[in-house]
N, C-alpha and C. Protein backbone atom coordinates (compact mmCIF):
# COMPACT_ATOMS: atom_id res chain seq x y z
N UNK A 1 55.35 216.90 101.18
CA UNK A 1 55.54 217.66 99.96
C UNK A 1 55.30 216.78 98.74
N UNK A 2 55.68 215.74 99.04
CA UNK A 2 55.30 214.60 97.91
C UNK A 2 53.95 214.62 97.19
N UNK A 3 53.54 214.68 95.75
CA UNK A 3 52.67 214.85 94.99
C UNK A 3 52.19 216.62 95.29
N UNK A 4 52.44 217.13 95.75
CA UNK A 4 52.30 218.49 95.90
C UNK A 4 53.12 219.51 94.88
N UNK A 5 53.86 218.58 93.80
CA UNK A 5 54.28 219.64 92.96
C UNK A 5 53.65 219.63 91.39
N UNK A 6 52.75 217.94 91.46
CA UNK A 6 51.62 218.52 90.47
C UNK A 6 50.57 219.92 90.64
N UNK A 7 50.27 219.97 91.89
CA UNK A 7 49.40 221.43 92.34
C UNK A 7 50.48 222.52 91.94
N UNK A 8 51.54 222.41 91.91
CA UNK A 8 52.73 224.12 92.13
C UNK A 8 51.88 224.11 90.39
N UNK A 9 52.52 222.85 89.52
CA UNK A 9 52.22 222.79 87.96
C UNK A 9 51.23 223.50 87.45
N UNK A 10 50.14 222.44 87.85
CA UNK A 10 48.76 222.87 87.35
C UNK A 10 48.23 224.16 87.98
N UNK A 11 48.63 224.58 89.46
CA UNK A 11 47.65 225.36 89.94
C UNK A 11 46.41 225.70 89.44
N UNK A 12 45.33 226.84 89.44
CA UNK A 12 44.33 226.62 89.41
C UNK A 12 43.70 226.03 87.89
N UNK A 13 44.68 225.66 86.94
CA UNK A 13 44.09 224.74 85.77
C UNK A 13 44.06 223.69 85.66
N UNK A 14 43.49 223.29 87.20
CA UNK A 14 42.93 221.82 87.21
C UNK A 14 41.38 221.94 87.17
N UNK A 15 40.92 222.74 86.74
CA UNK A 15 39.63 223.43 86.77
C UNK A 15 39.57 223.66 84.82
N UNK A 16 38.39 223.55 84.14
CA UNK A 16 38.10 224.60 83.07
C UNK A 16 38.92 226.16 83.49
N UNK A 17 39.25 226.34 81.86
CA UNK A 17 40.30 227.61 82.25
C UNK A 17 39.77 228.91 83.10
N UNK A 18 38.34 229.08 82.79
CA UNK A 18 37.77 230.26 83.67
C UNK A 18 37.09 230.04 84.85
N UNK A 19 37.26 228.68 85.36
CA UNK A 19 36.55 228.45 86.51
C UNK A 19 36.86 229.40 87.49
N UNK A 20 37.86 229.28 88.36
CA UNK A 20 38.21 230.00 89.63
C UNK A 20 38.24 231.38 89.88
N UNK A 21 38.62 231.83 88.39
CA UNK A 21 38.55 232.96 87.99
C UNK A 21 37.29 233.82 88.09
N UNK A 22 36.38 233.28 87.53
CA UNK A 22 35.31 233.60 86.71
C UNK A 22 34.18 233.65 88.21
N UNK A 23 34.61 232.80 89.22
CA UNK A 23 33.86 232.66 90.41
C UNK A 23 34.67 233.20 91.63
N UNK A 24 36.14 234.09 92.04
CA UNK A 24 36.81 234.67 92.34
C UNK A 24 36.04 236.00 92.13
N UNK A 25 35.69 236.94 90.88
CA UNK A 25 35.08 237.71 90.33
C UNK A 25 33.85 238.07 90.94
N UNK A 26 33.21 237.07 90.21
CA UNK A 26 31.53 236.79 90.91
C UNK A 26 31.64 237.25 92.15
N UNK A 27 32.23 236.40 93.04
CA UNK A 27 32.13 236.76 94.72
C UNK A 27 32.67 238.33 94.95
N UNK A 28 33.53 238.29 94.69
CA UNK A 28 33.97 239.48 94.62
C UNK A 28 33.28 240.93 94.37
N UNK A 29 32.66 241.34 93.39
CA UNK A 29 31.82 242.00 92.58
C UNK A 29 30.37 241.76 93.90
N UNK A 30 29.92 240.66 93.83
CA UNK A 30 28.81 240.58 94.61
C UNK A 30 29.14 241.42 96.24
N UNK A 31 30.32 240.63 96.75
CA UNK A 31 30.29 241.46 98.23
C UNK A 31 30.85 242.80 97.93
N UNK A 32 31.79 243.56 97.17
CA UNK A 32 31.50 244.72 96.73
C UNK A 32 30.08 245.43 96.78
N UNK A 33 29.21 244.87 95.87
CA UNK A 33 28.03 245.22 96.32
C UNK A 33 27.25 245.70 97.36
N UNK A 34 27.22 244.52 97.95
CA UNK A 34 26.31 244.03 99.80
C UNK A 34 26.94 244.58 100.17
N UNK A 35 28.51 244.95 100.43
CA UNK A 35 28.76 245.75 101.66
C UNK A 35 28.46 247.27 101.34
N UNK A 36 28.42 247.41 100.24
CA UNK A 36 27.86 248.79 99.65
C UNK A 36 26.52 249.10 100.50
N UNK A 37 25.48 248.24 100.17
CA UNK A 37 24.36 248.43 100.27
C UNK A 37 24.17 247.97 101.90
N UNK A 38 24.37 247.36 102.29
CA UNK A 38 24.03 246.71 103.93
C UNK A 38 24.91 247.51 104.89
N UNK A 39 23.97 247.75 106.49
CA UNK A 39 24.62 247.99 107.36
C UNK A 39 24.52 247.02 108.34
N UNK A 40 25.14 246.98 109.79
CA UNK A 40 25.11 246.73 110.82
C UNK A 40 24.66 244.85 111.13
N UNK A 41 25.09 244.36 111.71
CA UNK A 41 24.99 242.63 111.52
C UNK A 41 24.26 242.51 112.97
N UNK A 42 23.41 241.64 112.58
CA UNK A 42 22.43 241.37 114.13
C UNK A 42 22.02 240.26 113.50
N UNK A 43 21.64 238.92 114.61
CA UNK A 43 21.34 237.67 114.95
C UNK A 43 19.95 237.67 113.45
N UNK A 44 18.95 238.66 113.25
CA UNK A 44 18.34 238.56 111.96
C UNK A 44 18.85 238.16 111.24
N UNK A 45 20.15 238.88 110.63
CA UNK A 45 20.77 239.33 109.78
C UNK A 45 21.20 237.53 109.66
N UNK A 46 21.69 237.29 110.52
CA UNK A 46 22.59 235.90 110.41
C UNK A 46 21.92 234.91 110.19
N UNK A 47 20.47 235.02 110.93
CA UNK A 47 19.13 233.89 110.20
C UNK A 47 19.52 234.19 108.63
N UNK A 48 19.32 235.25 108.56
CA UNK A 48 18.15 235.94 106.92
C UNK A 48 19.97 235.17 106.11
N UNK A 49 20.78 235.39 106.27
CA UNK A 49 21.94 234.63 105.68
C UNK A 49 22.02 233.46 105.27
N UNK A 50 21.31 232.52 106.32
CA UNK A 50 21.76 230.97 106.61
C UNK A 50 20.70 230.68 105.25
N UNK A 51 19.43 231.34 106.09
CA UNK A 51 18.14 230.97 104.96
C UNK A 51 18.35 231.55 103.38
N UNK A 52 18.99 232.72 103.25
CA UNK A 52 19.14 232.63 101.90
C UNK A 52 20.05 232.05 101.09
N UNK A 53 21.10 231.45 101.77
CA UNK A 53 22.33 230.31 101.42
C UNK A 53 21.37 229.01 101.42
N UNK A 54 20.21 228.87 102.15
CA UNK A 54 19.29 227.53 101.68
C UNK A 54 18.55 227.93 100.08
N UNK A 55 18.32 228.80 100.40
CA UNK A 55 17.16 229.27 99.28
C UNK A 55 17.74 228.99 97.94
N UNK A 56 18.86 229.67 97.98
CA UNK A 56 20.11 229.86 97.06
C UNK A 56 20.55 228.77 96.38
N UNK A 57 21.15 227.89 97.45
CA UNK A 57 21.32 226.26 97.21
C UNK A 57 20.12 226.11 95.96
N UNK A 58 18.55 226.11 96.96
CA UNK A 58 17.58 225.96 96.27
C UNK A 58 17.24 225.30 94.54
N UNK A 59 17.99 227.39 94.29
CA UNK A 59 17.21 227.48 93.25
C UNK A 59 18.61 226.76 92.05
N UNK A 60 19.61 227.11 92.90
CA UNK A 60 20.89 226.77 91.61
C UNK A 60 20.23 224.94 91.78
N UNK A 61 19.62 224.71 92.51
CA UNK A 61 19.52 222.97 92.10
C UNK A 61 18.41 222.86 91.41
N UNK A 62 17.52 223.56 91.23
CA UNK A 62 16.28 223.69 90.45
C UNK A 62 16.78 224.13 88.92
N UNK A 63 17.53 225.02 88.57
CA UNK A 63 17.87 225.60 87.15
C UNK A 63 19.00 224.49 86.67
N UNK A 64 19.85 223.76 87.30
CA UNK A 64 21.18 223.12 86.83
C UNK A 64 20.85 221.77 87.22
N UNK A 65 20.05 221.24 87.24
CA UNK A 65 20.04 219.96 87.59
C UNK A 65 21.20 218.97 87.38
N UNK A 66 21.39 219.01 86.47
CA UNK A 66 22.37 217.61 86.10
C UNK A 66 23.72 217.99 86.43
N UNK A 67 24.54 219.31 86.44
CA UNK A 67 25.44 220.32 86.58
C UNK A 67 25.47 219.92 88.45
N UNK A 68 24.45 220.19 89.31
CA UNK A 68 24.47 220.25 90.19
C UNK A 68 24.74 219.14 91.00
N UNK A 69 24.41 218.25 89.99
CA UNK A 69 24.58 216.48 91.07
C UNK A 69 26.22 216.51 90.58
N UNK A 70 26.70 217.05 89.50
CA UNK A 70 27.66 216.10 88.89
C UNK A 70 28.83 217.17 89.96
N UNK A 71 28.87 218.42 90.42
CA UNK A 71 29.40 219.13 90.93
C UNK A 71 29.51 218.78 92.48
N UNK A 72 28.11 217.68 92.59
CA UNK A 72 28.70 217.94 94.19
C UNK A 72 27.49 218.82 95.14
N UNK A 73 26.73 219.63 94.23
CA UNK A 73 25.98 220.74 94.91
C UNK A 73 26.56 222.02 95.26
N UNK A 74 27.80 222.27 95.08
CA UNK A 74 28.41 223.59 95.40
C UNK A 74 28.80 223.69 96.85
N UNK A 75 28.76 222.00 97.12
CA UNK A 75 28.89 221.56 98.77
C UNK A 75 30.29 221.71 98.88
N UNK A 76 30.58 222.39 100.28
CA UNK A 76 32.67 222.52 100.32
C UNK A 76 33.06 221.37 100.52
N UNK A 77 34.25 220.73 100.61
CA UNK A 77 34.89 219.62 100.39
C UNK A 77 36.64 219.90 100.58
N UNK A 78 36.88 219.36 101.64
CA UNK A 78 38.43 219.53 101.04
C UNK A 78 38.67 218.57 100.00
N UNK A 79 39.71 219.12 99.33
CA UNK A 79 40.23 218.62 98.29
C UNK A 79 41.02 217.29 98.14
N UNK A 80 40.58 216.21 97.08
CA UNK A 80 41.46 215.33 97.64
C UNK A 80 43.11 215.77 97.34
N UNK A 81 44.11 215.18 98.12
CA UNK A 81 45.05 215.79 98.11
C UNK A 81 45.55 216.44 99.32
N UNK A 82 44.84 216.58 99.85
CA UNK A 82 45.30 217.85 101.05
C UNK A 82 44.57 217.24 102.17
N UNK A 83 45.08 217.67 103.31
CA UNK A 83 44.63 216.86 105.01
C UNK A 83 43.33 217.82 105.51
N UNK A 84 42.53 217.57 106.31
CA UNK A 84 41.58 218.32 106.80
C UNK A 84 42.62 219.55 107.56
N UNK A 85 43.67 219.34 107.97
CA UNK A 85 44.21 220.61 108.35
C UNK A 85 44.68 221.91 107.52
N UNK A 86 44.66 221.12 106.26
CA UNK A 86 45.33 222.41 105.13
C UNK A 86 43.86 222.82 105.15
N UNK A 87 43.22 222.24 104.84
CA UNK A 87 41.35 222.71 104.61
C UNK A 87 41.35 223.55 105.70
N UNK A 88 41.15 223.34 107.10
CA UNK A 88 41.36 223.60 107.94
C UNK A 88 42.17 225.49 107.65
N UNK A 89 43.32 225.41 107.74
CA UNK A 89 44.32 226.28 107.86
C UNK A 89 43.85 227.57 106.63
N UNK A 90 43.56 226.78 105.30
CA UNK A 90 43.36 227.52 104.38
C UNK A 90 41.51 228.35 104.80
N UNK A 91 40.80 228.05 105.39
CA UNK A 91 39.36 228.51 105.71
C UNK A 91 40.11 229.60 106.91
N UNK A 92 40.93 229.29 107.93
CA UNK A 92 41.19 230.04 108.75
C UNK A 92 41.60 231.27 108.24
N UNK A 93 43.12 231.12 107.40
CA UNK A 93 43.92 232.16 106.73
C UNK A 93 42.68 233.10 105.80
N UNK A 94 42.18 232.57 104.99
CA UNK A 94 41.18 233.16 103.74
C UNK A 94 40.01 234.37 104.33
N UNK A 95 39.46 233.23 106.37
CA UNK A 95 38.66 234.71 106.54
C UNK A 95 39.45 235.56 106.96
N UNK A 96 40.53 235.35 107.93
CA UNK A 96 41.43 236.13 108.29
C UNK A 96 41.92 237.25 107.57
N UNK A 97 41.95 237.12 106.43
CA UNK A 97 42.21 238.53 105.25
C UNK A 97 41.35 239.01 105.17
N UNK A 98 40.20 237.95 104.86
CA UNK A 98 39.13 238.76 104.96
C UNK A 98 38.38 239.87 105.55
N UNK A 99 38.28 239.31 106.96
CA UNK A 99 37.59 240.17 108.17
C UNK A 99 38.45 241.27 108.76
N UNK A 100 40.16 240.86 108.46
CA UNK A 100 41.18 242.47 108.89
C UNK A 100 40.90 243.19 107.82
N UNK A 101 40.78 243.13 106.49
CA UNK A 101 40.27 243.95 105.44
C UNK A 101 38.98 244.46 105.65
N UNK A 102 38.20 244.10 106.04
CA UNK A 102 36.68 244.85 106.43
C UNK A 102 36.66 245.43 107.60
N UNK A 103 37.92 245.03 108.70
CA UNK A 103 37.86 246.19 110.19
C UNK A 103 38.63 247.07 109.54
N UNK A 104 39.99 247.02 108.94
CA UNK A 104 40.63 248.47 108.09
C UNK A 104 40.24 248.76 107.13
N UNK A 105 39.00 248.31 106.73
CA UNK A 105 38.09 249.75 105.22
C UNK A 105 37.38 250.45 105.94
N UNK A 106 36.74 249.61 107.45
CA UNK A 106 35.53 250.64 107.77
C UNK A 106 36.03 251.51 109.59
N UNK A 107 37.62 251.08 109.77
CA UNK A 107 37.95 251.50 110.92
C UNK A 107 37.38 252.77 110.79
N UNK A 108 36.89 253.43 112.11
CA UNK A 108 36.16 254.40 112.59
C UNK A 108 37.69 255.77 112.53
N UNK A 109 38.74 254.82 113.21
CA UNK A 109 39.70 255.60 113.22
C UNK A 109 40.53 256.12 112.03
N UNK A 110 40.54 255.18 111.19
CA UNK A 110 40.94 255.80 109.63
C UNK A 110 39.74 257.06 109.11
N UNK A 111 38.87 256.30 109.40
CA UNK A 111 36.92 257.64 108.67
C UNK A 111 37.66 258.90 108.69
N UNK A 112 37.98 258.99 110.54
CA UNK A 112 37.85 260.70 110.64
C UNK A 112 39.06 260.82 110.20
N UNK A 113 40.04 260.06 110.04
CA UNK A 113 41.47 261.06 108.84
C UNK A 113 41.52 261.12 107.40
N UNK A 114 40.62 260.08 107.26
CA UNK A 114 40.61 259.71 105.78
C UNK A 114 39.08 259.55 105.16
N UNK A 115 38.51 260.92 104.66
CA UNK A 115 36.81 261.20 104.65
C UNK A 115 36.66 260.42 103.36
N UNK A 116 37.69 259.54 102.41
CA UNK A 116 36.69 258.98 101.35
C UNK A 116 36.51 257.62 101.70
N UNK A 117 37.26 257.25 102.73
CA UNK A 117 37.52 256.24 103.16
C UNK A 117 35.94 255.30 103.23
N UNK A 118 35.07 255.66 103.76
CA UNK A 118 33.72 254.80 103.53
C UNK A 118 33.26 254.91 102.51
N UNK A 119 33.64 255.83 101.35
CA UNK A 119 32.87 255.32 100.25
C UNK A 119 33.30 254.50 99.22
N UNK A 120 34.89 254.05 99.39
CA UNK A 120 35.74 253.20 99.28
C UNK A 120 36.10 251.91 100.11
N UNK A 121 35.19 252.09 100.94
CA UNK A 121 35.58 250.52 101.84
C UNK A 121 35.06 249.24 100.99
N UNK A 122 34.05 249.18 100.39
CA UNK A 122 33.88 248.08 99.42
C UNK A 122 34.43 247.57 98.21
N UNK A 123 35.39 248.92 97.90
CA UNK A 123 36.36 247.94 97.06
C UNK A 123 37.31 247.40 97.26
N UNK A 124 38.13 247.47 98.70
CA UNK A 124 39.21 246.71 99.48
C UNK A 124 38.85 245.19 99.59
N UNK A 125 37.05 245.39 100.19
CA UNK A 125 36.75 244.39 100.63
C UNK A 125 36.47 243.13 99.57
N UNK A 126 35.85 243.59 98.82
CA UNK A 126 35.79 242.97 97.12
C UNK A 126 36.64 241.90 96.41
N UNK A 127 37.76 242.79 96.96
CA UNK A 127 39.23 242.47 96.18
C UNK A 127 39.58 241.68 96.85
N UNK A 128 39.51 241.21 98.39
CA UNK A 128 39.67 240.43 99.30
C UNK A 128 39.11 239.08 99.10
N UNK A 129 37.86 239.45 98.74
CA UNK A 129 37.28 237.80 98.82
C UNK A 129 37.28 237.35 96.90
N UNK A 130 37.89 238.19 96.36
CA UNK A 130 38.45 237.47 95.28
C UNK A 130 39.51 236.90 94.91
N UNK A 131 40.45 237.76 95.85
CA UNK A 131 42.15 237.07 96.16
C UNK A 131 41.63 235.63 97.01
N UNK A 132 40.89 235.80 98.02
CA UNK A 132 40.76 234.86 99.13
C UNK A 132 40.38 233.09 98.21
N UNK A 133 39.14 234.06 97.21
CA UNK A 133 38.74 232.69 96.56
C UNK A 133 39.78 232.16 95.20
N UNK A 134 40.76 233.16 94.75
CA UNK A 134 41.50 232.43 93.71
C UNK A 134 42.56 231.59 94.93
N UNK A 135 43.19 232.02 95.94
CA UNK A 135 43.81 231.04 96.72
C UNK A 135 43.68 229.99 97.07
N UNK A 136 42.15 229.95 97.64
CA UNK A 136 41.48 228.41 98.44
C UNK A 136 40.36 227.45 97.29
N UNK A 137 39.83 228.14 95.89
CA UNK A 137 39.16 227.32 95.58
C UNK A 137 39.64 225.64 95.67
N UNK A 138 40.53 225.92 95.11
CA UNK A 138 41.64 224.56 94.92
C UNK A 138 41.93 224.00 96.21
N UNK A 139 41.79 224.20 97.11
CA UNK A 139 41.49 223.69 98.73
C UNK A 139 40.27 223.35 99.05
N UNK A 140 39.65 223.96 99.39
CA UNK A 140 38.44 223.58 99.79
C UNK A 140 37.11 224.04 99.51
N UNK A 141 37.06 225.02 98.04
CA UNK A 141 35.89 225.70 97.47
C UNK A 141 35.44 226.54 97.92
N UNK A 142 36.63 227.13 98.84
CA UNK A 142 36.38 227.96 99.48
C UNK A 142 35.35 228.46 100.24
N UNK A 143 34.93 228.37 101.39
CA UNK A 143 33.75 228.55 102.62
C UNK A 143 33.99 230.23 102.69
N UNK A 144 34.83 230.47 104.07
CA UNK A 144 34.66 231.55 104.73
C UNK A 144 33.66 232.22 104.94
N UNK A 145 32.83 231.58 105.05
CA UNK A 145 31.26 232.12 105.16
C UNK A 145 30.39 231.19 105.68
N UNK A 146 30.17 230.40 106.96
CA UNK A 146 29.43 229.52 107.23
C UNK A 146 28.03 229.12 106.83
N UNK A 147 27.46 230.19 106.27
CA UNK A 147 26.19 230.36 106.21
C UNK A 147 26.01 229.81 104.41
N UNK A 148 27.19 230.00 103.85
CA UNK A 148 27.17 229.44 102.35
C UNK A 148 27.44 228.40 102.30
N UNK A 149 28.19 227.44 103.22
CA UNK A 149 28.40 226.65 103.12
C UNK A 149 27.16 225.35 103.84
N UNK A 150 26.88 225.81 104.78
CA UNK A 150 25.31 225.38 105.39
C UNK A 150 24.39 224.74 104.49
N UNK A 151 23.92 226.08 103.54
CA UNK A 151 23.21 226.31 102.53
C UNK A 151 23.21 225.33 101.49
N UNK A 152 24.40 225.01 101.31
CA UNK A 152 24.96 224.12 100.20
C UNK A 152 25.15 222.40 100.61
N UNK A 153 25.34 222.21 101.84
CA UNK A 153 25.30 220.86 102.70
C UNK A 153 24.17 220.33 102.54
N UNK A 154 22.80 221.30 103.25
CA UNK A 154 21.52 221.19 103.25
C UNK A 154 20.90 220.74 101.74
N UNK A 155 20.49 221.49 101.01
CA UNK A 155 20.50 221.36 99.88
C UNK A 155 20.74 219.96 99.17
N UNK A 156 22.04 219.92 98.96
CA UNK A 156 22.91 218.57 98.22
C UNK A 156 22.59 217.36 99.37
N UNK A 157 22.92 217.77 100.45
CA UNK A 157 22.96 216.42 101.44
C UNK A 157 22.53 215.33 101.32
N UNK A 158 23.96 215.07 101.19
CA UNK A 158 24.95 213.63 100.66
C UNK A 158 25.69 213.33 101.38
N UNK A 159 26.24 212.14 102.24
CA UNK A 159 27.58 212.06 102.62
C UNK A 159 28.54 213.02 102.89
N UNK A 160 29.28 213.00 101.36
CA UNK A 160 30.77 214.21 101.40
C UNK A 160 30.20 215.59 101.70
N UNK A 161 29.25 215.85 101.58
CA UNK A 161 28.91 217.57 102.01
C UNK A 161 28.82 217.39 103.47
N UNK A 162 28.62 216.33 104.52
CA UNK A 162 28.95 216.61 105.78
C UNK A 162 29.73 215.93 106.18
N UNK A 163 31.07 215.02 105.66
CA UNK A 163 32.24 214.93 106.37
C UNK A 163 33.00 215.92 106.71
N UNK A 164 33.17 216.96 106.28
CA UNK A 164 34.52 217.63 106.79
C UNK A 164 33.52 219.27 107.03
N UNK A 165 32.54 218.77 107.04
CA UNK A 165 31.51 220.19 107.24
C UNK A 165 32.08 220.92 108.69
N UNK A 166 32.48 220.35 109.55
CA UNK A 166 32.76 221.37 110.59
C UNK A 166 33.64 222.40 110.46
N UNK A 167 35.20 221.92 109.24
CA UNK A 167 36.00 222.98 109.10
C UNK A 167 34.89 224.51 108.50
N UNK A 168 34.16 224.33 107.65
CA UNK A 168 33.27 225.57 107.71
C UNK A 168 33.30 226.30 108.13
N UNK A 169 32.94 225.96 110.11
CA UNK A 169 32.48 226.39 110.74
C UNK A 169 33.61 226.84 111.57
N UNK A 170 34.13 225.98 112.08
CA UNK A 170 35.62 226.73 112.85
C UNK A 170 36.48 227.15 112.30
N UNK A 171 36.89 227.07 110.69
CA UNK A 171 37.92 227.54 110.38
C UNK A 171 37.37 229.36 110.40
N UNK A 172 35.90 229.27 109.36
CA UNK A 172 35.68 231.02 109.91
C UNK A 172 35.43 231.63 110.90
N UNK A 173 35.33 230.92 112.06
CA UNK A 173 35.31 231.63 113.29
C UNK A 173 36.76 231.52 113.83
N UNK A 174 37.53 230.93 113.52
CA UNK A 174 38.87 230.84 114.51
C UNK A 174 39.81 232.46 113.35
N UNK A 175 39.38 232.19 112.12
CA UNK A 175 39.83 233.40 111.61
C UNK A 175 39.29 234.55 111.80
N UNK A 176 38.05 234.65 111.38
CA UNK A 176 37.24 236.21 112.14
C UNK A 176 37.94 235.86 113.54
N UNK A 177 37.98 235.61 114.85
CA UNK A 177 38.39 235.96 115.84
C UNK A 177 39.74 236.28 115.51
N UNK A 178 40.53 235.90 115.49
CA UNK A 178 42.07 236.11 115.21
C UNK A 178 41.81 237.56 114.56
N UNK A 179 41.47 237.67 113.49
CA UNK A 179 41.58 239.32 112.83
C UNK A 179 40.95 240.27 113.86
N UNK A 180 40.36 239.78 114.71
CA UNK A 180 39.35 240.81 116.04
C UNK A 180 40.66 241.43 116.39
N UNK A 181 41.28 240.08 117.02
CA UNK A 181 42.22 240.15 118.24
C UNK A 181 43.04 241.03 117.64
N UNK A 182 43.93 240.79 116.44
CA UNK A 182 44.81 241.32 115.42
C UNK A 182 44.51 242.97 115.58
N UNK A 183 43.31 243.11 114.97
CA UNK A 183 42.55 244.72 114.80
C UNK A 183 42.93 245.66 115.78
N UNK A 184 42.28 244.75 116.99
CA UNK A 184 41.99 245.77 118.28
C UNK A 184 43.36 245.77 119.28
N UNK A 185 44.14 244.70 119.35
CA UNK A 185 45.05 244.76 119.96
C UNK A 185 46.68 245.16 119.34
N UNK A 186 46.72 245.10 118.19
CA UNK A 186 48.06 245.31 117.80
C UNK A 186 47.89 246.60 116.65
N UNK A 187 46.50 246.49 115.84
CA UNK A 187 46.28 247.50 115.05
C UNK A 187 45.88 248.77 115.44
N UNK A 188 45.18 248.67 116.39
CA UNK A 188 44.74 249.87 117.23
C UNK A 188 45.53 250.53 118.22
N UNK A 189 46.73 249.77 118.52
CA UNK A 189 47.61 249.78 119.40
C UNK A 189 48.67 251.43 118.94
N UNK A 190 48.60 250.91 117.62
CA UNK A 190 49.61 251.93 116.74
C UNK A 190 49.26 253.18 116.47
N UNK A 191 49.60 254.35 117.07
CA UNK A 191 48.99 255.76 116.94
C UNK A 191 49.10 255.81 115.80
N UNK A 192 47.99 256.82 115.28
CA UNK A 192 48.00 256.97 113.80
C UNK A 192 48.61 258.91 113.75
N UNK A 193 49.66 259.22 112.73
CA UNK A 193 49.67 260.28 113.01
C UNK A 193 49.03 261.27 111.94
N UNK A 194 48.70 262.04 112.55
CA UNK A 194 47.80 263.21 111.76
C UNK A 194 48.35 263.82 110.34
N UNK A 195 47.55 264.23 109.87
CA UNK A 195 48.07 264.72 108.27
C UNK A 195 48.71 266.39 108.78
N UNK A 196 48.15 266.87 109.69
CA UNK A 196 48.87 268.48 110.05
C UNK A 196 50.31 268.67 110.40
């Protein structure tokens, strides 16, 4: 707990005042969007991801040059301060909201009781990865998305963008699985009762 109560202090205004905020939003607003507009996830889908998290990287290093070295590249990092397990824990927890919020906006079983329910599933989800990112920026810049974080390693690749690069990768898969398990076994478990 020691030095951990400058973070309670400062919380996220260890940043410019609209940082976390302002990129909490962004993400937010954006997957609002995409899940609006996109269906169905297939092995394409997960290329066409990785590659446009390169592309992406890309171009923000082409327009920001000097911004971009001095940042790091937009490469994740745990924070100093915190153990690869809070990094760790916090990537797990963050998709974990995440991905149970996107099986209960688009459960099949809510649809047929609740008909506005899909045209409202993207703003649950929205709101999710903007809560998710005002929680973890200050951890680890928040990943939950392997494919953004890839993107951003590649790109910058430097050193610190691949020391702790694996939490990336297992923390969002150990959380998407957990919300599976969560969904189908304890959420689905629970009869839902009818509006009649």
């Amino acid at each position: 707990m020691e030095g951990k109560e400058e973070d309670v202090n400062l919380g996220a205004n260890r940043y410019s005042e609209r940082q976390p905020l302002g990129i909490a939003w962004s993400f937010g607003g954006m997957i609002f969007a995409l899940v609006y507009c996109t269906a169905g996830i297939s092995v394409w889908y997960i290329v066409m991801q990785c590659l446009g998290a390169i592309c992406g990287a890309g171009v923000v290093k082409g327009f920001q040059t000097s911004q971009y070295q001095l940042l790091g590249g937009g490469a994740n990092v745990v924070a100093h301060g915190y153990t690869k397990g809070s990094g760790l824990g916090a990537e797990i927890i963050g998709t974990f909201v995440l991905v149970y919020t996107v099986f209960s906006a688009t459960d099949a079983k809510r649809n047929a009781r609740d008909s506005h329910v899909p045209i409202l599933a993207p703003l649950p989800i929205g709101f999710a990865v903007f809560l998710v990112h005002l929680a973890t920026i200050p951890i680890t810049g928040t990943g939950i998305n392997p494919a953004r974080s890839l993107g951003a390693a590649i790109i910058y690749n430097k050193g610190h963008a691949w020391h702790d690069h694996w939490i990336f990768w297992v923390g969002p898969f150990i959380g998407a699985a957990l919300a599976a398990l969560y969904h189908v076994v304890v959420i689905r478990a629970i009869p839902f009762k009818s509006k009649s």
